[in-house]
PDB file of N, CA and C in Angstrom:
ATOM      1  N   UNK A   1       0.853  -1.175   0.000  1.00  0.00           N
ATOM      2  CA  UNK A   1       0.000   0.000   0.000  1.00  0.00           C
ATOM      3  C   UNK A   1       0.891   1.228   0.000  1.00  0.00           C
ATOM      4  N   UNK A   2       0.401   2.615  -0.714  1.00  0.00           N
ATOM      5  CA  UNK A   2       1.489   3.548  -0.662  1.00  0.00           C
ATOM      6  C   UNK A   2       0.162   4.686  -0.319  1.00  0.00           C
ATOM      7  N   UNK A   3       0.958   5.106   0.789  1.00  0.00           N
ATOM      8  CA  UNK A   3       0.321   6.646   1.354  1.00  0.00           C
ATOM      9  C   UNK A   3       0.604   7.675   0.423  1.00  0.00           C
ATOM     10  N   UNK A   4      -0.379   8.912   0.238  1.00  0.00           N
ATOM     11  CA  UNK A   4       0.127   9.403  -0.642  1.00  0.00           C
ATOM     12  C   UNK A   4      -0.734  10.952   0.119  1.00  0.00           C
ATOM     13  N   UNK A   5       0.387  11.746   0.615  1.00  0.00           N
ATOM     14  CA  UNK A   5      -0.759  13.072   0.759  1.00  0.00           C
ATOM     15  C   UNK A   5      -1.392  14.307  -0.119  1.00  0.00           C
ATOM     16  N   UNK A   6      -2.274  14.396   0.406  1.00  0.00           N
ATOM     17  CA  UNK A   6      -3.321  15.256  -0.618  1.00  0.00           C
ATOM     18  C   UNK A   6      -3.667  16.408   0.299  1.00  0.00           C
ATOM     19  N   UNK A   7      -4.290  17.888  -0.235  1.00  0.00           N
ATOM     20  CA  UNK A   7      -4.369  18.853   0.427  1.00  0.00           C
ATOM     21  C   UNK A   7      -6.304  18.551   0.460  1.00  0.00           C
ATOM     22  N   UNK A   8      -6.345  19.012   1.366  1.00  0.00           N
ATOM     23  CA  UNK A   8      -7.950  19.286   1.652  1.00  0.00           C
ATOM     24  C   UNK A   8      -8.420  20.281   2.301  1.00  0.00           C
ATOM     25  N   UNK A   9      -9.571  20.668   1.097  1.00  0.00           N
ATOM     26  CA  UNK A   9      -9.981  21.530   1.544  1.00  0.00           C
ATOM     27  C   UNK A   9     -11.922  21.745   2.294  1.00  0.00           C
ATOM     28  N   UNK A  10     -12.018  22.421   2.723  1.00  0.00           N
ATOM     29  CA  UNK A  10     -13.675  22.838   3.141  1.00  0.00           C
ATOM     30  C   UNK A  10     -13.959  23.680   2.259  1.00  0.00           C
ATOM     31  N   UNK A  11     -15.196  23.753   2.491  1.00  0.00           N
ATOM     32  CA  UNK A  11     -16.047  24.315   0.948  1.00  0.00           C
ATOM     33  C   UNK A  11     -15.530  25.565   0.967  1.00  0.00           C
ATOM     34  N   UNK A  12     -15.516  26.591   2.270  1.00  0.00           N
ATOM     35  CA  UNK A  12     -15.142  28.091   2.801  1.00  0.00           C
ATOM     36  C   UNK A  12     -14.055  28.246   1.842  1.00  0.00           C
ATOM     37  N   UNK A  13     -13.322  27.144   2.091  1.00  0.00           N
ATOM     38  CA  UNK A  13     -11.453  27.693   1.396  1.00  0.00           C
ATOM     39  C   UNK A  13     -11.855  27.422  -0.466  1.00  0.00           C
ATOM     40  N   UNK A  14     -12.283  26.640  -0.825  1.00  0.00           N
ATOM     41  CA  UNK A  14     -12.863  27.345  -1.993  1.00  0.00           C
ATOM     42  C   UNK A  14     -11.952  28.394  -3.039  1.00  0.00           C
ATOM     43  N   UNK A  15     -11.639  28.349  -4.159  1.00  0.00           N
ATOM     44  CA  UNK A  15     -11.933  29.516  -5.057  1.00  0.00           C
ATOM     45  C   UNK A  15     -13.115  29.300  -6.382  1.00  0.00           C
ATOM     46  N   UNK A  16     -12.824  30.350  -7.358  1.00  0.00           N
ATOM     47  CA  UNK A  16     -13.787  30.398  -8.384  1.00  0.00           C
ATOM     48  C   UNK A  16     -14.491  29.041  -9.226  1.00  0.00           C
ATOM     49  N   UNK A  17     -13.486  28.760  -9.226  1.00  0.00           N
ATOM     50  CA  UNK A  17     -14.431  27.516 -10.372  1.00  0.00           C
ATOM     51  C   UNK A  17     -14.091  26.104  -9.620  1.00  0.00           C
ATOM     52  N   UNK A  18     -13.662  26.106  -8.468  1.00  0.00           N
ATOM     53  CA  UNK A  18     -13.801  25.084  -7.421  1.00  0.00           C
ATOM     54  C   UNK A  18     -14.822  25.071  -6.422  1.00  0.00           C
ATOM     55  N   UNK A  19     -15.587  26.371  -6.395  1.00  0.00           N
ATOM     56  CA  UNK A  19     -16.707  26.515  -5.989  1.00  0.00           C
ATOM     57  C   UNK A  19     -18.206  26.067  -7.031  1.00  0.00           C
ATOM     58  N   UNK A  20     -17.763  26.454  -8.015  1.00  0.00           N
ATOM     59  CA  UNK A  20     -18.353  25.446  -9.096  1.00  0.00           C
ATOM     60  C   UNK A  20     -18.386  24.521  -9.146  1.00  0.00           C
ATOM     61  N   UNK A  21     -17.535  23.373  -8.993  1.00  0.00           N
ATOM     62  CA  UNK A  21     -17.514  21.522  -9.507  1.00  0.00           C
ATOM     63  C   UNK A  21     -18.225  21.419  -7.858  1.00  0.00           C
ATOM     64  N   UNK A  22     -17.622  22.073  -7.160  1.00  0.00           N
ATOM     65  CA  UNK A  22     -18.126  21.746  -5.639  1.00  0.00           C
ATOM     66  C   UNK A  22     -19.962  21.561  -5.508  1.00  0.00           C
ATOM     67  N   UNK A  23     -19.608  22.678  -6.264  1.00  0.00           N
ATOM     68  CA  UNK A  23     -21.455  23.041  -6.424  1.00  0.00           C
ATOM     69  C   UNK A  23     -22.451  21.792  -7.008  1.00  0.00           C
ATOM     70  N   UNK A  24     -21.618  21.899  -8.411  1.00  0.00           N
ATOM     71  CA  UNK A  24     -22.296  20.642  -9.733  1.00  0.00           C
ATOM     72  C   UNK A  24     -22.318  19.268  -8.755  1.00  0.00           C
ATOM     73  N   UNK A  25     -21.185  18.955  -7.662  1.00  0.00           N
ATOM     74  CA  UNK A  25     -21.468  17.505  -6.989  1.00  0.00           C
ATOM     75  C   UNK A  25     -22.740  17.720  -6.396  1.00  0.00           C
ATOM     76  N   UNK A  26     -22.487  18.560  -5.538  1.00  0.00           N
ATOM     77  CA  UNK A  26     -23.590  18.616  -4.658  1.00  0.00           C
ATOM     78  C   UNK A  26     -25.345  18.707  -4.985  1.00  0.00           C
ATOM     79  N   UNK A  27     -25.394  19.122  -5.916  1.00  0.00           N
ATOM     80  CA  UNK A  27     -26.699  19.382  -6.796  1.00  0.00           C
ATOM     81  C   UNK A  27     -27.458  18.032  -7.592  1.00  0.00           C
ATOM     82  N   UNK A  28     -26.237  17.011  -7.248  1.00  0.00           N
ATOM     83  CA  UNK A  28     -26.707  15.682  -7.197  1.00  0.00           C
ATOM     84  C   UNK A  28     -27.675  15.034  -6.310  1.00  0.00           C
ATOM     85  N   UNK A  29     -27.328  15.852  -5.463  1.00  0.00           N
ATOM     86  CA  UNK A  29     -28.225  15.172  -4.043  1.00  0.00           C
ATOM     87  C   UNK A  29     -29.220  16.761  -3.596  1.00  0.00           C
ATOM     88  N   UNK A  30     -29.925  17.071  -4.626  1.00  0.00           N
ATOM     89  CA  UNK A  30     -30.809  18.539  -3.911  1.00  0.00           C
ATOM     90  C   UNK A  30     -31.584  17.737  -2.716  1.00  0.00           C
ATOM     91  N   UNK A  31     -32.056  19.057  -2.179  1.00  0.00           N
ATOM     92  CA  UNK A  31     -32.553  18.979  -0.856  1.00  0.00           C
ATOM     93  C   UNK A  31     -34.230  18.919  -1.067  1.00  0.00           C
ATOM     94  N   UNK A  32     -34.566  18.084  -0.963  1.00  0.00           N
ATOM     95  CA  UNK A  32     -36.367  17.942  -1.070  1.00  0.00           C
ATOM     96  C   UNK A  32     -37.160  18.600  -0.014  1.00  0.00           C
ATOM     97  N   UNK A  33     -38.190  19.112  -0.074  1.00  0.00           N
ATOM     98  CA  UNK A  33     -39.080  19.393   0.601  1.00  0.00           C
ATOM     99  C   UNK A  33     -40.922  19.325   0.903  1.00  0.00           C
ATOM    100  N   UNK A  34     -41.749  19.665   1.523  1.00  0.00           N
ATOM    101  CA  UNK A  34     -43.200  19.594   0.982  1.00  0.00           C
ATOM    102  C   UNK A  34     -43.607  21.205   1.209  1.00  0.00           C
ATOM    103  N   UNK A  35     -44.273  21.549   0.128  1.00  0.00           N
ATOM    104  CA  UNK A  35     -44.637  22.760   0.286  1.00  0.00           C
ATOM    105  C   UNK A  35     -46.077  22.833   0.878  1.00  0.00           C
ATOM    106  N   UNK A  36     -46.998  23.431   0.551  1.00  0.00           N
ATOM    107  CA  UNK A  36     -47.974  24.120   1.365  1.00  0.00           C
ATOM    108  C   UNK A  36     -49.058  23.076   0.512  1.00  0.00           C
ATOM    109  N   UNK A  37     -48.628  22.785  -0.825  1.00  0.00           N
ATOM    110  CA  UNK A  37     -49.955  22.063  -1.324  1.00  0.00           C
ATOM    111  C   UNK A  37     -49.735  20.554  -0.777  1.00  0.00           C
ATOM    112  N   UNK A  38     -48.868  20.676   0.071  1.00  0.00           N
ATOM    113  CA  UNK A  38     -48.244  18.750  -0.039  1.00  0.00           C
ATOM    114  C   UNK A  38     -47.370  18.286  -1.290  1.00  0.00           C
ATOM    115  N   UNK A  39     -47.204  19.093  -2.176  1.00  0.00           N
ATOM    116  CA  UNK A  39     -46.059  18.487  -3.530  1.00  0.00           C
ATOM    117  C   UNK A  39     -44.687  18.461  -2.827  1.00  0.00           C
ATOM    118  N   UNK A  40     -43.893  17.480  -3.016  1.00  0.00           N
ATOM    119  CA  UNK A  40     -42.523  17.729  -2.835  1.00  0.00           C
ATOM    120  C   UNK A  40     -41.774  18.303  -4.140  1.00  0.00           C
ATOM    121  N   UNK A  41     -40.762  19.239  -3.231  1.00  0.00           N
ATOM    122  CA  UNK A  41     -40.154  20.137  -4.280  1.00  0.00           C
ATOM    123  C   UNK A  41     -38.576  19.636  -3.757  1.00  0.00           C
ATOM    124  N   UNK A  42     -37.556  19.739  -5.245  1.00  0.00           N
ATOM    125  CA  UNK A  42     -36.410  19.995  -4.664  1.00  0.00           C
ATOM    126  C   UNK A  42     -35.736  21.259  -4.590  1.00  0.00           C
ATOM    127  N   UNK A  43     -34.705  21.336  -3.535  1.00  0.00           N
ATOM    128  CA  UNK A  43     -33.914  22.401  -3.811  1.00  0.00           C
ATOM    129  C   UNK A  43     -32.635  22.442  -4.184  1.00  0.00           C
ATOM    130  N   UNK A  44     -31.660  23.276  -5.202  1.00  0.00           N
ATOM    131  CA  UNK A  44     -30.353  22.603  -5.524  1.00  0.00           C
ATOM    132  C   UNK A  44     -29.463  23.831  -4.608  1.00  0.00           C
ATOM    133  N   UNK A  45     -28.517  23.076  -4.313  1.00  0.00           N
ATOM    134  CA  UNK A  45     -27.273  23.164  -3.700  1.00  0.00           C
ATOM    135  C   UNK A  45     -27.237  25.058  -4.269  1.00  0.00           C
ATOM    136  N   UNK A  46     -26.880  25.110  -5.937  1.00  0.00           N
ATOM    137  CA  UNK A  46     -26.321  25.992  -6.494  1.00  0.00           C
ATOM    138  C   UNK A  46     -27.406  27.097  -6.327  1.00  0.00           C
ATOM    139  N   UNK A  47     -28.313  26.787  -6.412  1.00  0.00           N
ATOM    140  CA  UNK A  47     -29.326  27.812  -6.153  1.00  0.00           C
ATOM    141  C   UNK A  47     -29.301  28.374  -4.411  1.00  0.00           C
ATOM    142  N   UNK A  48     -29.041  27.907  -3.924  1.00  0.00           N
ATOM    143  CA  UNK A  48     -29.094  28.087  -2.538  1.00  0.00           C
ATOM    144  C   UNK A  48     -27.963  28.984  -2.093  1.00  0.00           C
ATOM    145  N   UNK A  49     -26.798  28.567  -2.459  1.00  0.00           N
ATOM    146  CA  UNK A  49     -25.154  29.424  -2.603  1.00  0.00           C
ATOM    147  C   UNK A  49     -25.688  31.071  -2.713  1.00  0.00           C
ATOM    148  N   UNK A  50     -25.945  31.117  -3.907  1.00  0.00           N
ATOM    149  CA  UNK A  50     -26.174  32.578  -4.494  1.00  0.00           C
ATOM    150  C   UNK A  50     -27.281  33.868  -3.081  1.00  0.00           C
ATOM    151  N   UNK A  51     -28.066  33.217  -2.577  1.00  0.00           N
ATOM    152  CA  UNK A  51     -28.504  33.225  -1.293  1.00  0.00           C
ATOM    153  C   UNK A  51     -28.292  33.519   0.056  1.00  0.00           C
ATOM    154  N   UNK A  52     -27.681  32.181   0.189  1.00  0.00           N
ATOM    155  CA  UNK A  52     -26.850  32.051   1.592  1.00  0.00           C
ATOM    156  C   UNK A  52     -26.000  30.816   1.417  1.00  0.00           C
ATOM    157  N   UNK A  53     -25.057  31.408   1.099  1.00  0.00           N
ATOM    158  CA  UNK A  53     -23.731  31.176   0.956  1.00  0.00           C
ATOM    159  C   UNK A  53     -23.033  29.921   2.101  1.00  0.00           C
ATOM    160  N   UNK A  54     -23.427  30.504   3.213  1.00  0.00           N
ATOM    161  CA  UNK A  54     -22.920  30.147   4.307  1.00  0.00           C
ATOM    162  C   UNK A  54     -23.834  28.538   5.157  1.00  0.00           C
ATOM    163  N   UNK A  55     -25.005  28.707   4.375  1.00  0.00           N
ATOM    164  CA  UNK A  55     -25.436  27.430   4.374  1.00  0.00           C
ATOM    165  C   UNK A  55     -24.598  26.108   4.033  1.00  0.00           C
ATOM    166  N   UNK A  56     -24.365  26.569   2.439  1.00  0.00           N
ATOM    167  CA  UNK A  56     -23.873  25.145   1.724  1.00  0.00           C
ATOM    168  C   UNK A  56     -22.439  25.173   2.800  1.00  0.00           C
ATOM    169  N   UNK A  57     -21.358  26.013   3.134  1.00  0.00           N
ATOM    170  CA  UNK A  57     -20.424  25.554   4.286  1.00  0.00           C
ATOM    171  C   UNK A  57     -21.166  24.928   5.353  1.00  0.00           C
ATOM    172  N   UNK A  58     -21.453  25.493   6.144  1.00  0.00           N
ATOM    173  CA  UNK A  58     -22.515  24.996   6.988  1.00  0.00           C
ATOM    174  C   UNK A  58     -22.743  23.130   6.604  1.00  0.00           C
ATOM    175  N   UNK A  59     -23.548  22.916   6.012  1.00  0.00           N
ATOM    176  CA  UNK A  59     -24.141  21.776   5.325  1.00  0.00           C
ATOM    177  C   UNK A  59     -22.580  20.829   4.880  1.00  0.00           C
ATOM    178  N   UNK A  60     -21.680  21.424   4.886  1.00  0.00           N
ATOM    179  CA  UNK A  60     -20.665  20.707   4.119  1.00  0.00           C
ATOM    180  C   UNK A  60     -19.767  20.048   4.980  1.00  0.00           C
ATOM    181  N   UNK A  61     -19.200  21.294   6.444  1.00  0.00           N
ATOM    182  CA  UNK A  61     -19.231  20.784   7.543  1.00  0.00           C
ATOM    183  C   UNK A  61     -19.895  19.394   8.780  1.00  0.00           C
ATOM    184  N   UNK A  62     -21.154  20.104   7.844  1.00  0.00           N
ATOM    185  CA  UNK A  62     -21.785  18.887   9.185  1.00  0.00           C
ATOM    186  C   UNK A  62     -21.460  17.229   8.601  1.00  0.00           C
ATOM    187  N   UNK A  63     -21.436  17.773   7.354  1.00  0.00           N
ATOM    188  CA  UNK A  63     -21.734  16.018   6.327  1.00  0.00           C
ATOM    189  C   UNK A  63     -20.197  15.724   6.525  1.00  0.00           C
ATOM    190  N   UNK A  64     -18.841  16.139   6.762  1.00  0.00           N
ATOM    191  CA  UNK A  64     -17.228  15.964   7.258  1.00  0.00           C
ATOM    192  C   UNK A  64     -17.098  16.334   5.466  1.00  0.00           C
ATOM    193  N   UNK A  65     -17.704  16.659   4.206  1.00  0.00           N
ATOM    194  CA  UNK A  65     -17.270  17.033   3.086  1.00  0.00           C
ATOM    195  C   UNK A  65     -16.044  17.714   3.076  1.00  0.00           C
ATOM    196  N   UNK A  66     -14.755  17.414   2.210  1.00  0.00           N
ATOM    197  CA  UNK A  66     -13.635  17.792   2.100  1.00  0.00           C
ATOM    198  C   UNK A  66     -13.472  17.880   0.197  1.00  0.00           C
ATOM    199  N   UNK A  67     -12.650  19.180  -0.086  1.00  0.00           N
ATOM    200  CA  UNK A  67     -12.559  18.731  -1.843  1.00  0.00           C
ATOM    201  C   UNK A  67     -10.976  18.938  -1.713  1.00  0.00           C
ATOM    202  N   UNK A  68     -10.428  18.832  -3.017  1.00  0.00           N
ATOM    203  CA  UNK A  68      -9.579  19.010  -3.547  1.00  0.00           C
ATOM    204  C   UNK A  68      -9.428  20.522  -4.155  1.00  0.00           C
ATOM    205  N   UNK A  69      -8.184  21.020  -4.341  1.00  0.00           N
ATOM    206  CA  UNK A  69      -8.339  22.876  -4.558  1.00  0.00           C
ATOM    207  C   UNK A  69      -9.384  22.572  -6.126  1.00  0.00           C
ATOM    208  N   UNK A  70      -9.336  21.691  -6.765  1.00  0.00           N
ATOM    209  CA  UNK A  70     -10.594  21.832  -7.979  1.00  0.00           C
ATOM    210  C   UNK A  70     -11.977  21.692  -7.467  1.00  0.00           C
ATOM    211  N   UNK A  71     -11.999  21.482  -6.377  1.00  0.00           N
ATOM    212  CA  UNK A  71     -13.603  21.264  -5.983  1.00  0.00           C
ATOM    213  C   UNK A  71     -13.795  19.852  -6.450  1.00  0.00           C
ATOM    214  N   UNK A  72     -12.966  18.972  -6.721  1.00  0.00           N
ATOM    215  CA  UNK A  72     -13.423  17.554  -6.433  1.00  0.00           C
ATOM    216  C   UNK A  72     -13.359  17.154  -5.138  1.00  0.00           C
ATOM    217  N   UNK A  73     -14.924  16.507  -4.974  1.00  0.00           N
ATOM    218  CA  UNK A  73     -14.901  15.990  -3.445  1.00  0.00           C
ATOM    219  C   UNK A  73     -14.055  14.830  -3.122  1.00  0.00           C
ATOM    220  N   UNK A  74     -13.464  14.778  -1.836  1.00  0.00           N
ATOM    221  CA  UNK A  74     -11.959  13.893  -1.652  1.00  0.00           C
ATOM    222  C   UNK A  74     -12.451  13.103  -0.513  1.00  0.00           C
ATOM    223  N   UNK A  75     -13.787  13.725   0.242  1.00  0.00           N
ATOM    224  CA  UNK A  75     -13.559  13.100   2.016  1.00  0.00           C
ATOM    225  C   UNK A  75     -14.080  11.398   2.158  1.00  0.00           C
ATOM    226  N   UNK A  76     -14.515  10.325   1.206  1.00  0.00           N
ATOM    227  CA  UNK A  76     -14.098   9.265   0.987  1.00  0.00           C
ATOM    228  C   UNK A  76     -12.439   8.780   0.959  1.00  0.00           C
ATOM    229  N   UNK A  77     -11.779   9.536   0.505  1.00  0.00           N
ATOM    230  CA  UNK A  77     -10.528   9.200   0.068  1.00  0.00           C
ATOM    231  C   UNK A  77      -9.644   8.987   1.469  1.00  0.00           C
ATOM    232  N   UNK A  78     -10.302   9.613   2.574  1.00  0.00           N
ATOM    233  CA  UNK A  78      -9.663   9.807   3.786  1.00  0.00           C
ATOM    234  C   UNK A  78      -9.958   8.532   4.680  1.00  0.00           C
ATOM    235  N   UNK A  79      -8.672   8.272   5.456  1.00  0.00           N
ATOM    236  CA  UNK A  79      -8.472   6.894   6.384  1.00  0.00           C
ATOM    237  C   UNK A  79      -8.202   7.247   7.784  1.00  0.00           C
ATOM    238  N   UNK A  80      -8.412   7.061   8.407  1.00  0.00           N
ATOM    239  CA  UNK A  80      -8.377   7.761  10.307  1.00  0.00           C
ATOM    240  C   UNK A  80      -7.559   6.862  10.841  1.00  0.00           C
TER     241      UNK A  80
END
């Protein structure tokens, strides 16, 4: 087996178009809800950012989410 280190980052540390791919993963899994008629609606990740920002950190934190400086998500890749 060969260790190999990698930098990781949280969504916060982030730049421009790593906040992007970060985004596009996450929008895989939108956030569902029921509205007022009883329909479930989803909500996406990217839509939410533009908003409150501090959510999707928030949300990224709690889930232990880690990316790579491209905004590929890495925190599978990690061994304790």
């Amino acid at each position: 087996m060969k260790i190999v280190k990698i930098k990781a980052y949280k969504f916060e540390e982030l730049k421009d178009k790593a906040i992007i791919e970060a985004l596009t993963w996450l929008d895989n899994f939108p956030l569902d809800y029921e509205d007022e008629d009883g329909s479930t609606k989803w909500e996406y990740f990217s839509d939410i950012y533009y908003q409150e920002p501090e959510y999707i950190a928030e949300h990224c934190e709690a889930n232990e989410y880690l990316f790579n400086e491209y905004g590929n998500v890495i925190h599978h890749l990690i061994e304790k």
